[in-house]
C-alpha atoms as a PDB file:
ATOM      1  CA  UNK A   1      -9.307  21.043 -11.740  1.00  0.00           C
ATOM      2  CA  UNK A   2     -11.713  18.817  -9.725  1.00  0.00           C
ATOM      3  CA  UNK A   3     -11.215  17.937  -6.072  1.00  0.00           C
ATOM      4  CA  UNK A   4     -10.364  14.397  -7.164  1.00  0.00           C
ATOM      5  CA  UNK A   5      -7.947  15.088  -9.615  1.00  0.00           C
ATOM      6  CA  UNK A   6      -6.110  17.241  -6.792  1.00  0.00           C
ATOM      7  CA  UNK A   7      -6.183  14.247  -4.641  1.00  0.00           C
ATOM      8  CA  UNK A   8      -5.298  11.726  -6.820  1.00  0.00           C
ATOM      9  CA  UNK A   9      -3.738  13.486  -9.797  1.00  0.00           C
ATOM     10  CA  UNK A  10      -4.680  13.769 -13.219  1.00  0.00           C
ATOM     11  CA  UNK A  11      -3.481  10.737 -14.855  1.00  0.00           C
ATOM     12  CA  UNK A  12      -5.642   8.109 -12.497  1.00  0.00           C
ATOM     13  CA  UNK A  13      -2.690   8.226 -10.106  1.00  0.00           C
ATOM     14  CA  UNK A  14      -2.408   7.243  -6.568  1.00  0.00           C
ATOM     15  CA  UNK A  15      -2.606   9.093  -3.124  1.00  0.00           C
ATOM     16  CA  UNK A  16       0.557  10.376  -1.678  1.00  0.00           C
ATOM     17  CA  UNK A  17       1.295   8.698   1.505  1.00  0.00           C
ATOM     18  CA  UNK A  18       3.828   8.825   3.616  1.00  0.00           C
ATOM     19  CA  UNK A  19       5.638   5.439   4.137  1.00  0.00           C
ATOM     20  CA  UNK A  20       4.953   3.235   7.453  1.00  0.00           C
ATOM     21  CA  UNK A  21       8.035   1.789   9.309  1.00  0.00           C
ATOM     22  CA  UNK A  22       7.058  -1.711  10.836  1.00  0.00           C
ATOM     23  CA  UNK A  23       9.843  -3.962  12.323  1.00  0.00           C
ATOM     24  CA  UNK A  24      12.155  -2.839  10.118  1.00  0.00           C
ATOM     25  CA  UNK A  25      10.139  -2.656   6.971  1.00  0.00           C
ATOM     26  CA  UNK A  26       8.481   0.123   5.258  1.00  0.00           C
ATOM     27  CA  UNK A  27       4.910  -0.123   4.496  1.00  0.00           C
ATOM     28  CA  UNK A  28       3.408   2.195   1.511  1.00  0.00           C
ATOM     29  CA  UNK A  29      -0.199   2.612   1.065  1.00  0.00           C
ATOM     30  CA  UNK A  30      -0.998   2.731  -2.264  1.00  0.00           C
ATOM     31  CA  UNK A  31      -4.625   1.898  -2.663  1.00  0.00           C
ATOM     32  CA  UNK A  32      -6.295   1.537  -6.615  1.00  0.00           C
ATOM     33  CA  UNK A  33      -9.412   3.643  -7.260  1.00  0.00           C
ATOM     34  CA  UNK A  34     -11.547   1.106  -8.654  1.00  0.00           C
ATOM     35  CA  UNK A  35     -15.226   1.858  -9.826  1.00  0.00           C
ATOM     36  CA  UNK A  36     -16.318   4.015  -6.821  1.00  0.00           C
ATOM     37  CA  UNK A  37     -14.120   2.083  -4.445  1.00  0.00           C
ATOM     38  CA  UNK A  38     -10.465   1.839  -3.603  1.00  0.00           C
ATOM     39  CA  UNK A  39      -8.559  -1.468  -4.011  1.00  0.00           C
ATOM     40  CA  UNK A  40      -6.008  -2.863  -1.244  1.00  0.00           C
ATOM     41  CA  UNK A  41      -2.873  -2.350  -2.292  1.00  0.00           C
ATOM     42  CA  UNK A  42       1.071  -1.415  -1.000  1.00  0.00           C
ATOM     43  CA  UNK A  43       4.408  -2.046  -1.616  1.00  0.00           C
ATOM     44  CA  UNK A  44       6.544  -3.272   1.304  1.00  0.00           C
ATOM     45  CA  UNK A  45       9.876  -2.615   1.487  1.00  0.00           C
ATOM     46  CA  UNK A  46      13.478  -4.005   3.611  1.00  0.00           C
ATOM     47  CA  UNK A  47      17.075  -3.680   3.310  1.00  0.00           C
ATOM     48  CA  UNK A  48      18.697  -6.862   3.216  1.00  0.00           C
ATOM     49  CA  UNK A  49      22.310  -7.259   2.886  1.00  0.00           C
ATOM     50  CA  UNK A  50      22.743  -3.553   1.275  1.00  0.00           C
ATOM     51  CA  UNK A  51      19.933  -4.478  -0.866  1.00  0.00           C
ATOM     52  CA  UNK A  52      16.581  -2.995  -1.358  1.00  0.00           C
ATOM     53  CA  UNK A  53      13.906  -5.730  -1.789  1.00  0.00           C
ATOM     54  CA  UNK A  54      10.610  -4.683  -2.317  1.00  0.00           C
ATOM     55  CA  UNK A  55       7.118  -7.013  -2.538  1.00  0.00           C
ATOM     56  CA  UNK A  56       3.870  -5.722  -3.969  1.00  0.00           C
ATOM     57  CA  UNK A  57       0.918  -6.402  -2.020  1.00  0.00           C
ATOM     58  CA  UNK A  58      -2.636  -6.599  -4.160  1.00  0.00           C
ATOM     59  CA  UNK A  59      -5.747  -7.851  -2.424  1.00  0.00           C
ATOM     60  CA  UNK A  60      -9.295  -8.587  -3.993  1.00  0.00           C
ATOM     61  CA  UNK A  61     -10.759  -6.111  -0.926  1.00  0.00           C
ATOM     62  CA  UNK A  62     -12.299  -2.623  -1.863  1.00  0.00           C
ATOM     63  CA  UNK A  63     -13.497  -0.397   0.021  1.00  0.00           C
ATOM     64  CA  UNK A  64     -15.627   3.230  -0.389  1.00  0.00           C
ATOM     65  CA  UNK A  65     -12.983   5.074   1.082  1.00  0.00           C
ATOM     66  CA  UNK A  66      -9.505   5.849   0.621  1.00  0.00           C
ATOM     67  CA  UNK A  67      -8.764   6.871   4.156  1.00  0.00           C
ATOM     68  CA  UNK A  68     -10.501   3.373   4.842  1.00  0.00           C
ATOM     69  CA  UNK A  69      -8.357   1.195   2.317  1.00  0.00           C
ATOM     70  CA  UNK A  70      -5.341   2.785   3.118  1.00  0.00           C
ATOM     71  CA  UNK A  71      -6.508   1.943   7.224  1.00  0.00           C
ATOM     72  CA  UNK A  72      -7.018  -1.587   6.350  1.00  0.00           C
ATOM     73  CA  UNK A  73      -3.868  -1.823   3.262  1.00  0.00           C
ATOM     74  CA  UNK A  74      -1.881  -1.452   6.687  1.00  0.00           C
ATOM     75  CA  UNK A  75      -3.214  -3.612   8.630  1.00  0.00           C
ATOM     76  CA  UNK A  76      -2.898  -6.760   6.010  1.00  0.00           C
ATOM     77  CA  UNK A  77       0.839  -5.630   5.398  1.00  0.00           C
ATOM     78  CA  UNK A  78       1.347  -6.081   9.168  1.00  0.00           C
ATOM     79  CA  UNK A  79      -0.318  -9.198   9.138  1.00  0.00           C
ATOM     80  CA  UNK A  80       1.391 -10.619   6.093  1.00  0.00           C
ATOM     81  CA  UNK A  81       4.882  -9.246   7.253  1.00  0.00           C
ATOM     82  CA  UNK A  82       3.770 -11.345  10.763  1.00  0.00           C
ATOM     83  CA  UNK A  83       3.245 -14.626   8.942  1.00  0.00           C
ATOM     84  CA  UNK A  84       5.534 -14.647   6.640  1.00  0.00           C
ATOM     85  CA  UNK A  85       9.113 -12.031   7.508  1.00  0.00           C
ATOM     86  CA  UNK A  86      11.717 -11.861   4.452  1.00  0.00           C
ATOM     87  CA  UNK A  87      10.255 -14.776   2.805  1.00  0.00           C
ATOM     88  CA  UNK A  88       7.599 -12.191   0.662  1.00  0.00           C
ATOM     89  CA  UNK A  89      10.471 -11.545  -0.860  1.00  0.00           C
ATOM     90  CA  UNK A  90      11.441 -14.579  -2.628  1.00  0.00           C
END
């Protein structure tokens, strides 16, 4: 089995990373191989009322690295969970 299919799995799968915690919400990194490159991508999370709510997060950026789009996939679920709070959930 290749390096790559170690890393990623088999079946075009994601990297396994560990979920974030950001005031109060959970940040995972999920970023999309993509021709060479790895899309911006993550799922953020909150409990609201006993209620798991969860909002996916896709951007247009790629970038050669995973390490690199995972890096900056964190940084634009801060920023969006800055601007906008519990209304990415609705």
């Amino acid at each position: 089995m290749s390096f790559f299919k170690k890393l990623f799995g088999g079946s075009g799968g994601g990297l396994k990373i560990d979920p974030v915690e950001h005031e109060g919400y959970l940040i995972t990194a999920a970023p999309i191989p993509e021709g060479g490159q790895y899309r911006i991508c993550a799922t953020i999370s909150k409990e609201i009322d006993g209620e798991t709510r969860q909002h996916r997060m896709i951007r247009a950026d790629l970038l050669p690295s995973a390490e690199d789009a995972v890096d900056a996939t964190l940084r634009k679920a801060r920023q969006l969970i800055k601007e906008q709070g519990d209304t990415i959930f609705s």
